[in-house]
N, C-alpha and C. Protein backbone atom coordinates (compact mmCIF):
# COMPACT_ATOMS: atom_id res chain seq x y z
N UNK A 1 -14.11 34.66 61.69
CA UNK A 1 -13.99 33.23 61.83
C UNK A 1 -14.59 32.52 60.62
N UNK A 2 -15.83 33.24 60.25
CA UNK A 2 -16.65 32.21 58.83
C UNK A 2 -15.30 32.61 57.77
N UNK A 3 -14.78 33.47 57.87
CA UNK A 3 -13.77 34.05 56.20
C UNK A 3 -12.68 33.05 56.56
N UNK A 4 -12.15 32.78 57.58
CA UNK A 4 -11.32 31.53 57.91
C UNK A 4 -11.73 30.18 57.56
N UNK A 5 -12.99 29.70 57.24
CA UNK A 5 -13.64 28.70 56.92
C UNK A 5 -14.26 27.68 58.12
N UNK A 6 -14.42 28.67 59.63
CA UNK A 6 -14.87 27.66 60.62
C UNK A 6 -16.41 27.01 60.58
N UNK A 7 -16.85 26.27 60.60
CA UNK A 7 -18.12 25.63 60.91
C UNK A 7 -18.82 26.98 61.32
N UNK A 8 -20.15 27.07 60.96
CA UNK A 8 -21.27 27.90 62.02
C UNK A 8 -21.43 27.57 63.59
N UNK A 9 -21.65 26.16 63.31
CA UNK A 9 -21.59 25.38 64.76
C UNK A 9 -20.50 25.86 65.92
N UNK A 10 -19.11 25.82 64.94
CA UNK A 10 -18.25 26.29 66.06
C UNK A 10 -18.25 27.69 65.99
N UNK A 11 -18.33 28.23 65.43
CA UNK A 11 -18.56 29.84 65.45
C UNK A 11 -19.49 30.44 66.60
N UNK A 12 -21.00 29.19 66.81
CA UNK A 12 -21.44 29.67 67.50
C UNK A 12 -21.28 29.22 68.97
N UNK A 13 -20.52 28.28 68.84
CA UNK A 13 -20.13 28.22 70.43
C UNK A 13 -19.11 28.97 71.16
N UNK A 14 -18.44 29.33 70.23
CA UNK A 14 -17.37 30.29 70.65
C UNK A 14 -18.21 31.63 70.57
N UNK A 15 -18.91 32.15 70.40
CA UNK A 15 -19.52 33.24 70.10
C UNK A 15 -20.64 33.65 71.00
N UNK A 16 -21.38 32.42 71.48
CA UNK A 16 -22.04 32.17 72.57
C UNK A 16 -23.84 32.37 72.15
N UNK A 17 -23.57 32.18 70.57
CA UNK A 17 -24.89 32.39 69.96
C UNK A 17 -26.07 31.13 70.77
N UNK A 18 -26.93 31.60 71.36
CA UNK A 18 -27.67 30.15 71.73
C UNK A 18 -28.20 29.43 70.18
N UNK A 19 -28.67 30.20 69.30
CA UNK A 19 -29.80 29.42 68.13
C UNK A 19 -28.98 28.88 67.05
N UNK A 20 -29.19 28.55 65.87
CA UNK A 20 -28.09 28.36 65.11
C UNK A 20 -28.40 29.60 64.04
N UNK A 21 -29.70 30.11 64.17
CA UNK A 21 -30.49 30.83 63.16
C UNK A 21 -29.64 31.97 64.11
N UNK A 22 -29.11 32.57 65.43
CA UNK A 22 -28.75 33.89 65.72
C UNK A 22 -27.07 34.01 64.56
N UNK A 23 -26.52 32.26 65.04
CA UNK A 23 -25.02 32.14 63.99
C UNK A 23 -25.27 32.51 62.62
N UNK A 24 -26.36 31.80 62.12
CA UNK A 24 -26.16 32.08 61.29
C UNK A 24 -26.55 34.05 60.46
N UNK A 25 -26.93 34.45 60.81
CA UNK A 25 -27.49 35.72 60.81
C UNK A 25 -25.71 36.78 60.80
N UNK A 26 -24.93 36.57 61.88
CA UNK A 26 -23.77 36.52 61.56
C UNK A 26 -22.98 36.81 60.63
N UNK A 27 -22.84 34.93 60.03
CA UNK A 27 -21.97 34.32 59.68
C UNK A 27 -22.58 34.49 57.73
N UNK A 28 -23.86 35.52 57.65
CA UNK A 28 -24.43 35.41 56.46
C UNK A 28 -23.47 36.38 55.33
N UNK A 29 -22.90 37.25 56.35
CA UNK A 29 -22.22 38.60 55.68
C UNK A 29 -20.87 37.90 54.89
N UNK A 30 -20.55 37.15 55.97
CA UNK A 30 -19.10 36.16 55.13
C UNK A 30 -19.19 35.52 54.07
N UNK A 31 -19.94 35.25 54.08
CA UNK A 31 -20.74 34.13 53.10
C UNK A 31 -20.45 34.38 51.62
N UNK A 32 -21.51 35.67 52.00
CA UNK A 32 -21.44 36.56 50.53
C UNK A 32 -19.84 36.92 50.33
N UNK A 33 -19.36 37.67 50.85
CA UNK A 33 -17.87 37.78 50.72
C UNK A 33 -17.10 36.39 50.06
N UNK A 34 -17.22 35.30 50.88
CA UNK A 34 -16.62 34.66 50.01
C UNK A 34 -16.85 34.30 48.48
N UNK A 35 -18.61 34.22 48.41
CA UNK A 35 -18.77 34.35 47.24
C UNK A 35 -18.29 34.91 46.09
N UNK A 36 -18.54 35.91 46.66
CA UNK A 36 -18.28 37.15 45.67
C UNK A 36 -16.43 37.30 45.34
N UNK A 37 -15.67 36.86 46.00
CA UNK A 37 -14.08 36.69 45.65
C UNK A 37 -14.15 35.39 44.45
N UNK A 38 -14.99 34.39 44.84
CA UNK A 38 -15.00 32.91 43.90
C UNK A 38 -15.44 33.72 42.37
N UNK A 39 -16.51 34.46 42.30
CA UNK A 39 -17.29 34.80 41.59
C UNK A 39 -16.42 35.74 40.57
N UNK A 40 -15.67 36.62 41.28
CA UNK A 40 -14.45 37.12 40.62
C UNK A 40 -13.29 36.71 40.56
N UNK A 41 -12.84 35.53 41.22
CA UNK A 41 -11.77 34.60 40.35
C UNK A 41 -12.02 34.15 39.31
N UNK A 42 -13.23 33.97 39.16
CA UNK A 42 -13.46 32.90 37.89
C UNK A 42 -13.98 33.43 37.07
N UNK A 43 -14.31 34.92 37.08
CA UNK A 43 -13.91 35.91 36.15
C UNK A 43 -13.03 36.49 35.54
N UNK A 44 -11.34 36.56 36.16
CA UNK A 44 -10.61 36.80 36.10
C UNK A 44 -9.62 35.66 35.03
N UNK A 45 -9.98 34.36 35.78
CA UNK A 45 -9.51 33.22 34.64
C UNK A 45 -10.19 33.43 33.54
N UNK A 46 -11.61 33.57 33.51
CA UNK A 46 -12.27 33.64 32.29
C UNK A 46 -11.42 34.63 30.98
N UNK A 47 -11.19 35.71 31.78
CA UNK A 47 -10.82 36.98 31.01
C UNK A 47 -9.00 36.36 30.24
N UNK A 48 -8.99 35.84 31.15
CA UNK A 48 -7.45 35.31 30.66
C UNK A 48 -7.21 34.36 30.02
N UNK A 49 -7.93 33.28 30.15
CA UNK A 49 -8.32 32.51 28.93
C UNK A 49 -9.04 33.50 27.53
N UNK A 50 -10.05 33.81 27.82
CA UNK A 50 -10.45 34.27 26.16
C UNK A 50 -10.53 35.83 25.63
N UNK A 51 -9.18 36.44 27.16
CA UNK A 51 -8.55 37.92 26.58
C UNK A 51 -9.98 38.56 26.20
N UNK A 52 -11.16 38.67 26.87
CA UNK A 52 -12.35 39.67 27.06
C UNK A 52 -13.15 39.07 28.91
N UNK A 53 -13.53 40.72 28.92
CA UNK A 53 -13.97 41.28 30.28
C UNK A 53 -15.04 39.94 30.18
């Protein structure tokens, strides 16, 4: 649900997390994931703009 881009909030109501700190604990693993795709897109443009890694 976080890789879909839902709120924590709603994540955790559907999820039935009582705290927001249990959601978020979760929802931390996605996080990074998405990061880490941004982090290598914009590596990828980089490389293609100035043709080096």
């Amino acid at each position: 649900m976080a890789d879909a881009g839902l709120d924590r909030r709603d994540i955790q109501s559907v999820t039935g997390r009582k705290t927001l700190a249990m959601g978020q604990k979760y929802t931390a693993h996605a996080s990074q994931n998405a990061a880490s795709r941004r982090a290598q897109m914009a590596r990828e443009q980089t490389k293609n703009i100035t043709g080096k890694c």
